[in-house]
PDB file of N, CA and C in Angstrom:
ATOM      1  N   UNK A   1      -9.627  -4.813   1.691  1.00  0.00           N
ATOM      2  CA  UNK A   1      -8.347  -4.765   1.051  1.00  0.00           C
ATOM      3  C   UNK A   1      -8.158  -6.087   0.329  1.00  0.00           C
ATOM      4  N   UNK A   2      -7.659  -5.739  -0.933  1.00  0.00           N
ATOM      5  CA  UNK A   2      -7.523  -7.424  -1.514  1.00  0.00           C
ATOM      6  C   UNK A   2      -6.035  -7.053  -2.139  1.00  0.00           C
ATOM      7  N   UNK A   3      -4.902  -7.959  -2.381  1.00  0.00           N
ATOM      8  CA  UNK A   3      -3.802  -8.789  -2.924  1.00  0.00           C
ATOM      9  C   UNK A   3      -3.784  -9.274  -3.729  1.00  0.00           C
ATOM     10  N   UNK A   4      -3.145  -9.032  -5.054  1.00  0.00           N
ATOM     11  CA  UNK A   4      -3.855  -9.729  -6.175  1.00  0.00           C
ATOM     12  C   UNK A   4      -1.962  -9.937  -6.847  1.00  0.00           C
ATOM     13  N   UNK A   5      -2.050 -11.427  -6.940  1.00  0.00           N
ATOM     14  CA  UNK A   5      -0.604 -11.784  -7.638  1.00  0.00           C
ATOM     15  C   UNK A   5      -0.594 -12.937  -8.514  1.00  0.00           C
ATOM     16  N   UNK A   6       0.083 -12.835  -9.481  1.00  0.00           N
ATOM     17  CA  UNK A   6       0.236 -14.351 -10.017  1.00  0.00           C
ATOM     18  C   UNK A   6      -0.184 -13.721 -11.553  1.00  0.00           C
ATOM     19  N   UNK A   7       0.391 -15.168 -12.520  1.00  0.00           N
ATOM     20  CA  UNK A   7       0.227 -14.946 -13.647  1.00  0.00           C
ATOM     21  C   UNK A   7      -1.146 -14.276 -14.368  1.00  0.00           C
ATOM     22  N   UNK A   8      -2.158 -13.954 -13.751  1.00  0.00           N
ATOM     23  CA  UNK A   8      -3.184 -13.472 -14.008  1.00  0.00           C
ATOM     24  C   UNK A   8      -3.176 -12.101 -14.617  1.00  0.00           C
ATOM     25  N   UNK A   9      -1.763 -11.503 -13.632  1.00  0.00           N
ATOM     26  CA  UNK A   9      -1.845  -9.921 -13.454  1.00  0.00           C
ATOM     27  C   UNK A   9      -0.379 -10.158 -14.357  1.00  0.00           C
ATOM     28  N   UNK A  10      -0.416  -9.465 -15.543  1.00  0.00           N
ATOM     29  CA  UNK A  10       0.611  -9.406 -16.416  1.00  0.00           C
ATOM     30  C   UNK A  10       1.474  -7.960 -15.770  1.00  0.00           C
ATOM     31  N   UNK A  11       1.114  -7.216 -15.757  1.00  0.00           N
ATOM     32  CA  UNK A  11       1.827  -6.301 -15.830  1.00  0.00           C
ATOM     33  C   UNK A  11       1.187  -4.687 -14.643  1.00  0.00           C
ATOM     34  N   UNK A  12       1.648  -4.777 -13.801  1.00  0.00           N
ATOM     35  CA  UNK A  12       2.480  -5.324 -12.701  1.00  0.00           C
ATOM     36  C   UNK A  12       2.351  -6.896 -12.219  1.00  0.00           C
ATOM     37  N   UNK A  13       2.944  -7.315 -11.738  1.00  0.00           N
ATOM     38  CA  UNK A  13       3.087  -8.541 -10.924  1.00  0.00           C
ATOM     39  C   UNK A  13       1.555  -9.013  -9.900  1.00  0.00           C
ATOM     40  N   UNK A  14       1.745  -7.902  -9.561  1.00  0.00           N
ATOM     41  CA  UNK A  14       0.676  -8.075  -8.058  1.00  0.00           C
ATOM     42  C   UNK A  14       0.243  -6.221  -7.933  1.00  0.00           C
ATOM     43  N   UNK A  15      -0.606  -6.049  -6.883  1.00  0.00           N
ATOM     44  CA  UNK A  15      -1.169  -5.006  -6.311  1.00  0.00           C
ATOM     45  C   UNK A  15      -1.955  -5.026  -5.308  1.00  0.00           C
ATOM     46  N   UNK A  16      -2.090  -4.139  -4.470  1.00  0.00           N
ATOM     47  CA  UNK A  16      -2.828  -3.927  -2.977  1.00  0.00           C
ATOM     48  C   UNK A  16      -3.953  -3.209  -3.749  1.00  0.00           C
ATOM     49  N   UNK A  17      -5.083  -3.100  -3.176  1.00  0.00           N
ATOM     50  CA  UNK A  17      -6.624  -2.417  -3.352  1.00  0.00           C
ATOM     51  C   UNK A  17      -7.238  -2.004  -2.017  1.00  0.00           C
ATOM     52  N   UNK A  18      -7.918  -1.513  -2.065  1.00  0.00           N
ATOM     53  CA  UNK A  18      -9.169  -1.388  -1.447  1.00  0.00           C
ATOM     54  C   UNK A  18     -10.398  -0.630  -1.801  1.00  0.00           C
ATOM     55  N   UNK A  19     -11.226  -1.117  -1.302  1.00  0.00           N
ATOM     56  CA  UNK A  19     -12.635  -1.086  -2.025  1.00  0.00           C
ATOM     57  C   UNK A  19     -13.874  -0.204  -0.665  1.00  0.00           C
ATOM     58  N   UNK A  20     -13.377   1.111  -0.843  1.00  0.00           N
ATOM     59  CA  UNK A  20     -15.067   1.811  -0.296  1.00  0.00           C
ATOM     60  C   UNK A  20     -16.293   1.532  -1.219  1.00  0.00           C
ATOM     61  N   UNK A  21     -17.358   1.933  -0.229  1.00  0.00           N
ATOM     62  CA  UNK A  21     -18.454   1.654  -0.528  1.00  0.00           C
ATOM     63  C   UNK A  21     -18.963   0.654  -0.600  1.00  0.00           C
ATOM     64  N   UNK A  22     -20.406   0.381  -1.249  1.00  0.00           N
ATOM     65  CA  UNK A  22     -20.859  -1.033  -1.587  1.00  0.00           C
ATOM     66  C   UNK A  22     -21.946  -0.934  -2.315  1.00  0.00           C
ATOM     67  N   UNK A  23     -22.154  -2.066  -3.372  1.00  0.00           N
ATOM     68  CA  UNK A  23     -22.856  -1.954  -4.564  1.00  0.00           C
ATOM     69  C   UNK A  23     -22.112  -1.388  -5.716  1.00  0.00           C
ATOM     70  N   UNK A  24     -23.266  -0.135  -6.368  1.00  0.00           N
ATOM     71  CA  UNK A  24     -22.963   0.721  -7.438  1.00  0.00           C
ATOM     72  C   UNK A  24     -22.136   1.417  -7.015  1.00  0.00           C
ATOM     73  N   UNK A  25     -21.986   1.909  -5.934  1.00  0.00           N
ATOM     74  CA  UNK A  25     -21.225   3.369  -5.780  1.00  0.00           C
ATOM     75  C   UNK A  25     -19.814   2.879  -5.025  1.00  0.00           C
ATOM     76  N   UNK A  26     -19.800   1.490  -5.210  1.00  0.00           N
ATOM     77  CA  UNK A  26     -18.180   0.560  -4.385  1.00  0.00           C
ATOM     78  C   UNK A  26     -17.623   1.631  -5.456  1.00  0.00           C
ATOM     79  N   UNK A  27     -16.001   2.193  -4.892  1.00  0.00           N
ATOM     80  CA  UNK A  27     -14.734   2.532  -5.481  1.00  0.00           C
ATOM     81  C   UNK A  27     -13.593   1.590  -5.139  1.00  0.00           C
ATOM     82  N   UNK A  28     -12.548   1.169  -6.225  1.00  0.00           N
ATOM     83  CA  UNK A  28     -11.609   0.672  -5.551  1.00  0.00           C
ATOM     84  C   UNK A  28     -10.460   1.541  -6.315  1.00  0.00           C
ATOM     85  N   UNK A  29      -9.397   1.433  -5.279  1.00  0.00           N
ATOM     86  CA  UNK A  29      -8.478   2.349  -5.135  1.00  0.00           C
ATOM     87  C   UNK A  29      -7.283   1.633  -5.198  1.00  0.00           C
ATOM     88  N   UNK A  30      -6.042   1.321  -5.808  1.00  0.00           N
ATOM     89  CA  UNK A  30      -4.982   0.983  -5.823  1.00  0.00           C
ATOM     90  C   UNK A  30      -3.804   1.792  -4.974  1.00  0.00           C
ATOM     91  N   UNK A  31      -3.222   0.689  -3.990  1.00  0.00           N
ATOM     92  CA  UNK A  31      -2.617   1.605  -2.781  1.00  0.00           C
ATOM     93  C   UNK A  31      -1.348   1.155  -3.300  1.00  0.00           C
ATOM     94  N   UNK A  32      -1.093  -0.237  -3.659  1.00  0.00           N
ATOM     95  CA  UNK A  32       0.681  -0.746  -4.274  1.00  0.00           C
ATOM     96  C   UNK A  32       0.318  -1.247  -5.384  1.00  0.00           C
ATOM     97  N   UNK A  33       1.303  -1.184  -5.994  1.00  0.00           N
ATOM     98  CA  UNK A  33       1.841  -1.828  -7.317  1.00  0.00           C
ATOM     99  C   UNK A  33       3.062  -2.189  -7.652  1.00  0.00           C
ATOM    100  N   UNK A  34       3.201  -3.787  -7.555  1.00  0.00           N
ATOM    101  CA  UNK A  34       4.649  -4.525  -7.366  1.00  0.00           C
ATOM    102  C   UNK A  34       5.002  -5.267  -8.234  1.00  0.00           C
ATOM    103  N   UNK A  35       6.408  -5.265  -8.920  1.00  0.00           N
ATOM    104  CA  UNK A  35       6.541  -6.249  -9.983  1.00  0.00           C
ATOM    105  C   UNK A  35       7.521  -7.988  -9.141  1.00  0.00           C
ATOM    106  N   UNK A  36       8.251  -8.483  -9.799  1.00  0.00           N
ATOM    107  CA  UNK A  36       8.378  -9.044  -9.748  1.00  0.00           C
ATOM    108  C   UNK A  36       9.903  -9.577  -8.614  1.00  0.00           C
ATOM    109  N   UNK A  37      10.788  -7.918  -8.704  1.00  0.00           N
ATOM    110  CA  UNK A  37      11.716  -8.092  -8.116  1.00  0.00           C
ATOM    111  C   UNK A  37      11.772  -7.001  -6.311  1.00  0.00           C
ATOM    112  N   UNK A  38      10.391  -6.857  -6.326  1.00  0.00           N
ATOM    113  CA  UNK A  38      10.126  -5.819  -5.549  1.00  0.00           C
ATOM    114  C   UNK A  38      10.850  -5.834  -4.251  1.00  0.00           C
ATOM    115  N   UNK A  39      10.774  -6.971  -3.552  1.00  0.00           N
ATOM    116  CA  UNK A  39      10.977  -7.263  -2.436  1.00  0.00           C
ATOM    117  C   UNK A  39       9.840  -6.594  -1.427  1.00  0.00           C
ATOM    118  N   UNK A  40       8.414  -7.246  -2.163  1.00  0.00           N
ATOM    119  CA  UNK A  40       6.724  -6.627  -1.885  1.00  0.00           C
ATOM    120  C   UNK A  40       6.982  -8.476  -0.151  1.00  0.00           C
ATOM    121  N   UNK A  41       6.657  -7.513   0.311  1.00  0.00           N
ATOM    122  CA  UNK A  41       6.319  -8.426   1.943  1.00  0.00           C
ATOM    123  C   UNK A  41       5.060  -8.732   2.212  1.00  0.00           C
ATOM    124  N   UNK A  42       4.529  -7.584   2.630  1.00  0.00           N
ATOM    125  CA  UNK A  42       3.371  -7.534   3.267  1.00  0.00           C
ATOM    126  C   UNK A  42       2.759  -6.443   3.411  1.00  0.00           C
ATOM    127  N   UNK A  43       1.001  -6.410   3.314  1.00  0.00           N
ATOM    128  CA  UNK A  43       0.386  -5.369   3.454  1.00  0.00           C
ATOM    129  C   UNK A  43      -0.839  -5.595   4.842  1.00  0.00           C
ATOM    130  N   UNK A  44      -0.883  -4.434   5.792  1.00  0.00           N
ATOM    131  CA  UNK A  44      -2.149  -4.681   6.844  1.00  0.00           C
ATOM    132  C   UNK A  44      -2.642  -3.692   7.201  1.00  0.00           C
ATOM    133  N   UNK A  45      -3.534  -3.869   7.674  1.00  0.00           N
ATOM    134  CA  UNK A  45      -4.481  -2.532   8.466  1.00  0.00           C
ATOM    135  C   UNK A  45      -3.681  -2.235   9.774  1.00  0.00           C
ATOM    136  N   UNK A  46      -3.523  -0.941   9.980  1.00  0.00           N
ATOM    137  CA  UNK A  46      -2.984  -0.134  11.130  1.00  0.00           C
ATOM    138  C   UNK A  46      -3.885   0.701  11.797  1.00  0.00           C
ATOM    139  N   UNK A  47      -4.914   0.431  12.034  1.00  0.00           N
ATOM    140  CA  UNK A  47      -6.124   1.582  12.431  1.00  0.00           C
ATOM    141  C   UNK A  47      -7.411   1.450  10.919  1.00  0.00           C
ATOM    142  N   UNK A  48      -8.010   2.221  11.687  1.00  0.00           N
ATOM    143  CA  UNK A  48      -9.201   2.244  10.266  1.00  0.00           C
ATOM    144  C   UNK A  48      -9.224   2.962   9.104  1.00  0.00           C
ATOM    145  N   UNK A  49      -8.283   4.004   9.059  1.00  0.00           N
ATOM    146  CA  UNK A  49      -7.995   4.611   7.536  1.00  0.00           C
ATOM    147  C   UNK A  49      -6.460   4.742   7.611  1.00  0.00           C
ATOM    148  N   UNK A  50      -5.719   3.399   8.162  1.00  0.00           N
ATOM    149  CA  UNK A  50      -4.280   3.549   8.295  1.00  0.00           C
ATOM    150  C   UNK A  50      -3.631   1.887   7.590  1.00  0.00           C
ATOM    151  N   UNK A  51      -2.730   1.955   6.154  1.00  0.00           N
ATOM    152  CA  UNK A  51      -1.934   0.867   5.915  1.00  0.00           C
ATOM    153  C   UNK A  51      -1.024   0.838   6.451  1.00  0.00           C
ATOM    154  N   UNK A  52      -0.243  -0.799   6.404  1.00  0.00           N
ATOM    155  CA  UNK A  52       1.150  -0.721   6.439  1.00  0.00           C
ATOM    156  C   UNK A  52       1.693  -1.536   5.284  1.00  0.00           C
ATOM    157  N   UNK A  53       2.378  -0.532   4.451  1.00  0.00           N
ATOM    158  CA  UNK A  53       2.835  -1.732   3.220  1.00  0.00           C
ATOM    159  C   UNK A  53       4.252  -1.812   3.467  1.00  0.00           C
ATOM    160  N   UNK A  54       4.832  -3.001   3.459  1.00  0.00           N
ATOM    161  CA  UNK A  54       6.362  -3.640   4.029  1.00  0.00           C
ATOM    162  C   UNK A  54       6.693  -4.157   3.022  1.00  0.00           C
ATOM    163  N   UNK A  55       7.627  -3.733   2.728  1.00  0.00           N
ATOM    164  CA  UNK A  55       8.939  -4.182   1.612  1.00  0.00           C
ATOM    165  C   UNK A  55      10.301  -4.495   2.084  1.00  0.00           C
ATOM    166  N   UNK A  56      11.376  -5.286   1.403  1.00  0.00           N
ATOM    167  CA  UNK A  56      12.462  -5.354   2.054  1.00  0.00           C
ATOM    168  C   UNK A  56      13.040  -4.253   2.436  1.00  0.00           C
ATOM    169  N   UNK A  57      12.826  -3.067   2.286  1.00  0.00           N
ATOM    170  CA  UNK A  57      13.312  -1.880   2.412  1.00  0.00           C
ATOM    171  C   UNK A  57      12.955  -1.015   3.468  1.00  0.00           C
ATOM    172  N   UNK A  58      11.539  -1.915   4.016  1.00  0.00           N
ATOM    173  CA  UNK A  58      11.405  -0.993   5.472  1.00  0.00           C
ATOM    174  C   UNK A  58       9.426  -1.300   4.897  1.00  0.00           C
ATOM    175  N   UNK A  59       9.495  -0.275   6.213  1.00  0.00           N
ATOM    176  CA  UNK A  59       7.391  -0.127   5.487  1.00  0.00           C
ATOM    177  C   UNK A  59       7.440   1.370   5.542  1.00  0.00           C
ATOM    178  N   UNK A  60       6.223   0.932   4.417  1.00  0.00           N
ATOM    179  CA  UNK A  60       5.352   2.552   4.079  1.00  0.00           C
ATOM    180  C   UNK A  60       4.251   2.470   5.192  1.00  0.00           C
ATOM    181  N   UNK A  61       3.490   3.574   5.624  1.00  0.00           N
ATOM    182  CA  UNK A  61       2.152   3.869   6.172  1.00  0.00           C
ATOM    183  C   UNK A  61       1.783   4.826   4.792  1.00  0.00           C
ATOM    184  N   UNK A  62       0.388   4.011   4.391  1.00  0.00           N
ATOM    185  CA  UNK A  62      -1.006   4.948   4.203  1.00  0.00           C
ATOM    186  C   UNK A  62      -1.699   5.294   4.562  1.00  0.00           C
ATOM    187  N   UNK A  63      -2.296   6.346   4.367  1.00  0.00           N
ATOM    188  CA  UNK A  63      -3.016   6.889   5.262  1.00  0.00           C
ATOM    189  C   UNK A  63      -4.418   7.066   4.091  1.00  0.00           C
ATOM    190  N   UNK A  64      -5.995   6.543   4.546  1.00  0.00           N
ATOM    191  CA  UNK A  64      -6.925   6.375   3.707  1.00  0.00           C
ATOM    192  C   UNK A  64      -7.706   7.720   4.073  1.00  0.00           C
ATOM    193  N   UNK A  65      -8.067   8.288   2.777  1.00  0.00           N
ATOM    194  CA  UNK A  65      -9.269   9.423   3.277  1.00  0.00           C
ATOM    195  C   UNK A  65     -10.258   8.870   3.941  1.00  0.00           C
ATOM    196  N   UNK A  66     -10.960   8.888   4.986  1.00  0.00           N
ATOM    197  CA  UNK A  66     -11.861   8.585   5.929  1.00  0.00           C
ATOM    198  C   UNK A  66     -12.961   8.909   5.398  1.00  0.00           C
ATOM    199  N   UNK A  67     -13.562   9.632   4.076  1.00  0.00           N
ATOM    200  CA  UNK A  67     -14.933  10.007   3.464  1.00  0.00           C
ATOM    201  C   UNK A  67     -14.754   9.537   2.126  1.00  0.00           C
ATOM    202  N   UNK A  68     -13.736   8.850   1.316  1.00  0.00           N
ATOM    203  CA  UNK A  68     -13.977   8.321   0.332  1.00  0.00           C
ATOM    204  C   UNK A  68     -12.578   6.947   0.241  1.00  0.00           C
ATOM    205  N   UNK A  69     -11.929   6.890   1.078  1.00  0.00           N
ATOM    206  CA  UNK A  69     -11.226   5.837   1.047  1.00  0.00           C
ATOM    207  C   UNK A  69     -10.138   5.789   0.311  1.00  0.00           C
ATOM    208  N   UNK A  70      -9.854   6.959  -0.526  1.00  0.00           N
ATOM    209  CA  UNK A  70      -8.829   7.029  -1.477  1.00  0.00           C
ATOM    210  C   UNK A  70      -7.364   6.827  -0.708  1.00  0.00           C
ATOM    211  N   UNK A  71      -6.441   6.963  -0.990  1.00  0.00           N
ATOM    212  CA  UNK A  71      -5.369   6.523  -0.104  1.00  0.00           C
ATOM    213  C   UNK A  71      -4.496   8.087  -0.683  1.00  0.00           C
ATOM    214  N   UNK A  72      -3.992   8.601   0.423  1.00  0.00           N
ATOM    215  CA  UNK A  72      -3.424   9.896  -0.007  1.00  0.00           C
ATOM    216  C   UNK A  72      -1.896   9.477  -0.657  1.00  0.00           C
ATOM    217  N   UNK A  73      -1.056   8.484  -0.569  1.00  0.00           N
ATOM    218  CA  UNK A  73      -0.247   7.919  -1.951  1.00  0.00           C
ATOM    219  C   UNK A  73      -0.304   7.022  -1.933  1.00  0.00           C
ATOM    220  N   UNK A  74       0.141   6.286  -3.543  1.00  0.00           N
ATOM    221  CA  UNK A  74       0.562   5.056  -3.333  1.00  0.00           C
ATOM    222  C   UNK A  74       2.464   4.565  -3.912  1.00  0.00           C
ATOM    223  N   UNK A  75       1.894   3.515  -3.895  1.00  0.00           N
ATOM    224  CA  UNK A  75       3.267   2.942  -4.074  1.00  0.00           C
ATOM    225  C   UNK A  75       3.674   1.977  -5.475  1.00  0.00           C
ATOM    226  N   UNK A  76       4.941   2.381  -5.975  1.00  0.00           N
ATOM    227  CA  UNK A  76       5.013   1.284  -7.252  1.00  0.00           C
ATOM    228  C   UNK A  76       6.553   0.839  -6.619  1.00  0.00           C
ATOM    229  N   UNK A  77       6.171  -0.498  -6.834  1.00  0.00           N
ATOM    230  CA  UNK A  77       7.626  -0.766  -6.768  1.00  0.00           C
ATOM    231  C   UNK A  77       7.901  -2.189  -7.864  1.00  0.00           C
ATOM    232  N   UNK A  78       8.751  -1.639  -8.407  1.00  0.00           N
ATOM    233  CA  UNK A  78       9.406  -2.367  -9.746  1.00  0.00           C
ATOM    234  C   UNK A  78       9.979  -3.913  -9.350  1.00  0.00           C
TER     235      UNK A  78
END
């Protein structure tokens, strides 16, 4: 899982990832997408195909497909 924020990332602000596989056949998958007024907290592992993304508003759970890692939703928050 990687966090990616700061002037680098124009537009959204920041975003959560994660990355199945490895090598050629790595996928990465975008689980959040946060701008600037999000009230974006924190993101962690809850089990092995389980997020927790926390916002001032409470937390989400994701839940990751276990055979390709995709995340069954994600999240934008403005």
């Amino acid at each position: 899982m990687t966090v990616e924020t700061g002037a680098a990332i124009v537009d959204p602000l920041g975003r959560a990832t994660v990355v199945s596989g490895a090598g050629r056949t790595a996928r990465s998958h975008e689980v959040a997408a946060y701008g600037e007024l999000s009230g974006f907290l924190a993101v962690a592992w809850d089990g092995p195909d389980t997020l927790l993304v926390t916002g001032t508003d409470g937390t989400t759970t994701i839940r990751l497909d276990p055979a390709t890692g995709e995340p069954a939703r994600t999240i934008g928050l403005g």
